[in-house]
N, C-alpha and C. Protein backbone atom coordinates (compact mmCIF):
# COMPACT_ATOMS: atom_id res chain seq x y z
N UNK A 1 10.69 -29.89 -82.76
CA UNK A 1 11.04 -30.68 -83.91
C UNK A 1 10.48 -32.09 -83.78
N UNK A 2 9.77 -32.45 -82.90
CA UNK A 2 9.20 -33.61 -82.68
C UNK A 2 8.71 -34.11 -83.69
N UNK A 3 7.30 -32.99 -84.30
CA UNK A 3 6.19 -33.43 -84.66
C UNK A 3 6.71 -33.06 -86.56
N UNK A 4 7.91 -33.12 -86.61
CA UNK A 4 8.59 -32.85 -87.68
C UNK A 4 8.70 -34.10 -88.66
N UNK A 5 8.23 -34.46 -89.85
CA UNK A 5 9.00 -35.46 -90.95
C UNK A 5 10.10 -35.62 -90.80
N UNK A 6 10.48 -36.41 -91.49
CA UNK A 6 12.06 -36.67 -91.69
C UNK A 6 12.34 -35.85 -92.79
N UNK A 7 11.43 -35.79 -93.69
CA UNK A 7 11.86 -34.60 -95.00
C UNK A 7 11.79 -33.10 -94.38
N UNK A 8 10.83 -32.90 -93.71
CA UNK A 8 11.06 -31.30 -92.89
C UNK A 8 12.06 -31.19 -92.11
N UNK A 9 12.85 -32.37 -91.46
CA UNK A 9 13.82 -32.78 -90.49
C UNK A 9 14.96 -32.14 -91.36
N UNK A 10 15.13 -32.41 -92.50
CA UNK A 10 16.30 -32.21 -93.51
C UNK A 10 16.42 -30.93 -94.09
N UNK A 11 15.01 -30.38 -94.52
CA UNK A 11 15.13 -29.16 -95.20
C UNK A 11 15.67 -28.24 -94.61
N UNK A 12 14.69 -28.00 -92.66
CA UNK A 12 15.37 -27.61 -91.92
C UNK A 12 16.34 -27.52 -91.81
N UNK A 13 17.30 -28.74 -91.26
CA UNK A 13 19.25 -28.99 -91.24
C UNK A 13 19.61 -28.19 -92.82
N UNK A 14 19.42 -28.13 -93.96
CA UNK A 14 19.82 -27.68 -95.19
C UNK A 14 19.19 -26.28 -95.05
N UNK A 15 18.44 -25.46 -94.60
CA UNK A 15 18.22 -24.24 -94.55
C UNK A 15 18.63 -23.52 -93.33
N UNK A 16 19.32 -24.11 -92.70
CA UNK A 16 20.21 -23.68 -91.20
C UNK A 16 21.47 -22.76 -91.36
N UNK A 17 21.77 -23.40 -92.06
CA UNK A 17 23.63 -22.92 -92.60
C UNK A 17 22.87 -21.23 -93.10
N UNK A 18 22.32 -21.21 -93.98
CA UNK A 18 21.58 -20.17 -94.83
C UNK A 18 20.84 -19.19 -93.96
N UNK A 19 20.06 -19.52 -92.65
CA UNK A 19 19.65 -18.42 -91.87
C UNK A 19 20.74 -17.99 -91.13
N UNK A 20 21.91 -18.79 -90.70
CA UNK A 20 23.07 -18.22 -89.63
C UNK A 20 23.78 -17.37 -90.07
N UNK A 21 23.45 -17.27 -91.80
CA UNK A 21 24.80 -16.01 -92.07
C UNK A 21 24.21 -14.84 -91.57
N UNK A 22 25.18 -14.04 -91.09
CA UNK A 22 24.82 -12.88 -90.96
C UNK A 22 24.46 -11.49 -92.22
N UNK A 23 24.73 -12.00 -93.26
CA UNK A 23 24.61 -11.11 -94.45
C UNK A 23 22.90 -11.46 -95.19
N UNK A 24 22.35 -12.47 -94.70
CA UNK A 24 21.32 -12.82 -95.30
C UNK A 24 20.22 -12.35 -93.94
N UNK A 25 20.78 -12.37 -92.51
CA UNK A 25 20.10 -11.82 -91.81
C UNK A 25 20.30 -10.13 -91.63
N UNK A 26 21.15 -9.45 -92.17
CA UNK A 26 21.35 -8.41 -92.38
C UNK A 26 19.80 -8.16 -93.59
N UNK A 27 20.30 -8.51 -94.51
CA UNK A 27 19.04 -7.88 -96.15
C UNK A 27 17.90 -8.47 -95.30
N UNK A 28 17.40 -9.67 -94.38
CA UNK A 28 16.18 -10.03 -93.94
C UNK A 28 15.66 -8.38 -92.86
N UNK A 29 16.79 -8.25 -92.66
CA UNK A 29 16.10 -6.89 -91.32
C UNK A 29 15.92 -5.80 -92.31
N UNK A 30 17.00 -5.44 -93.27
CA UNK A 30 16.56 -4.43 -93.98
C UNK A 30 15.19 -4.35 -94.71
N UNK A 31 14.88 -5.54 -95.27
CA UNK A 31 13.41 -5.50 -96.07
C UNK A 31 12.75 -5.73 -94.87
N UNK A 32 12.70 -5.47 -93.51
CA UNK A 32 11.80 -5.58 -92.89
C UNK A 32 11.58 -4.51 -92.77
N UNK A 33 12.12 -3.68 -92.23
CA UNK A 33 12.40 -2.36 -91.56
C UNK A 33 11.34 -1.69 -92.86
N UNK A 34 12.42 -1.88 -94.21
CA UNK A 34 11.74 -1.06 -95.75
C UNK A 34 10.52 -1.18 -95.12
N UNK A 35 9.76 -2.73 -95.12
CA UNK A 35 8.61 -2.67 -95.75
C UNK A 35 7.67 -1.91 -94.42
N UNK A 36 8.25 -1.80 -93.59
CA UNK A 36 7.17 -1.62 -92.51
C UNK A 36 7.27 -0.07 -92.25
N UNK A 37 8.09 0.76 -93.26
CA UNK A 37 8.15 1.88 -93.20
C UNK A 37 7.79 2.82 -94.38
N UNK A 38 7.43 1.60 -95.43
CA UNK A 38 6.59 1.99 -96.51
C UNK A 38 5.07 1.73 -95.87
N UNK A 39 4.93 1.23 -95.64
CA UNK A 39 3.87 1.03 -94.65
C UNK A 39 2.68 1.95 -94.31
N UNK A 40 3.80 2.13 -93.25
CA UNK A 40 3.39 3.35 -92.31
C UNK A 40 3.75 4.68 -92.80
N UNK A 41 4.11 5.10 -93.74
CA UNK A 41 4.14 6.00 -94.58
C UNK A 41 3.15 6.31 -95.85
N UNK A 42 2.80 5.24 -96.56
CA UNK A 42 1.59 5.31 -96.89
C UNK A 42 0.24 5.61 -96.20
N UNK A 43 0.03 4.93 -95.38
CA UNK A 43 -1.09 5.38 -94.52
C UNK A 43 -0.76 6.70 -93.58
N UNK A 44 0.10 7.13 -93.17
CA UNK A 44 0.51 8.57 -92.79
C UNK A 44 -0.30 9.67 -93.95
N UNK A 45 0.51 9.21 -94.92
CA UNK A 45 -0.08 10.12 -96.41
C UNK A 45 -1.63 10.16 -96.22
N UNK A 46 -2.02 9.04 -96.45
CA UNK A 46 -2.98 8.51 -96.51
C UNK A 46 -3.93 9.76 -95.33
N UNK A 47 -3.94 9.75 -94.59
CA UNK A 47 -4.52 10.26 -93.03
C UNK A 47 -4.26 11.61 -93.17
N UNK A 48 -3.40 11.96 -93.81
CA UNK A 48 -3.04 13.40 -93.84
C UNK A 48 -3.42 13.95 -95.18
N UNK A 49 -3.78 13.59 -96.07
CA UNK A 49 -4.71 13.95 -97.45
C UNK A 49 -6.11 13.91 -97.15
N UNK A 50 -6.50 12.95 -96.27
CA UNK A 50 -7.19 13.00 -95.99
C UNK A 50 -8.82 14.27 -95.14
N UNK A 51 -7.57 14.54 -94.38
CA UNK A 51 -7.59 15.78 -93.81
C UNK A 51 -7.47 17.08 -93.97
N UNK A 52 -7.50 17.06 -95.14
CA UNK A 52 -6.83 18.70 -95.43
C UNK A 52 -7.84 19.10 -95.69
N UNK A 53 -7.91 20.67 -95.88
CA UNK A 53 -8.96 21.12 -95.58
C UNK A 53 -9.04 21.98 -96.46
N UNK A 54 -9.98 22.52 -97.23
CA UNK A 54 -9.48 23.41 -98.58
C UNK A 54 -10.00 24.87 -98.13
């Protein structure tokens, strides 16, 4: 936090309260998880259409 503004100093302190809940870090893991399993599910598809063989 050194090399921090005093306005980044603040936003920070004001966006603190907001990362500690646990309900907002709950939906943050869920859309992680989603997206990285849409993901890799697309390209699964993807690799496996690919391949088929008629």
């Amino acid at each position: 936090m050194e090399n921090m503004s005093e306005e980044q100093k603040a936003q920070f302190e004001g966006n603190e309260a907001l990362f500690l809940d646990p309900f907002f870090q709950a939906g943050v893991m869920f859309l992680t998880v989603l997206v990285i399993g849409l993901l890799i599910s697309l390209i699964s598809a993807w690799i496996l259409k690919r391949n088929e063989v008629a």
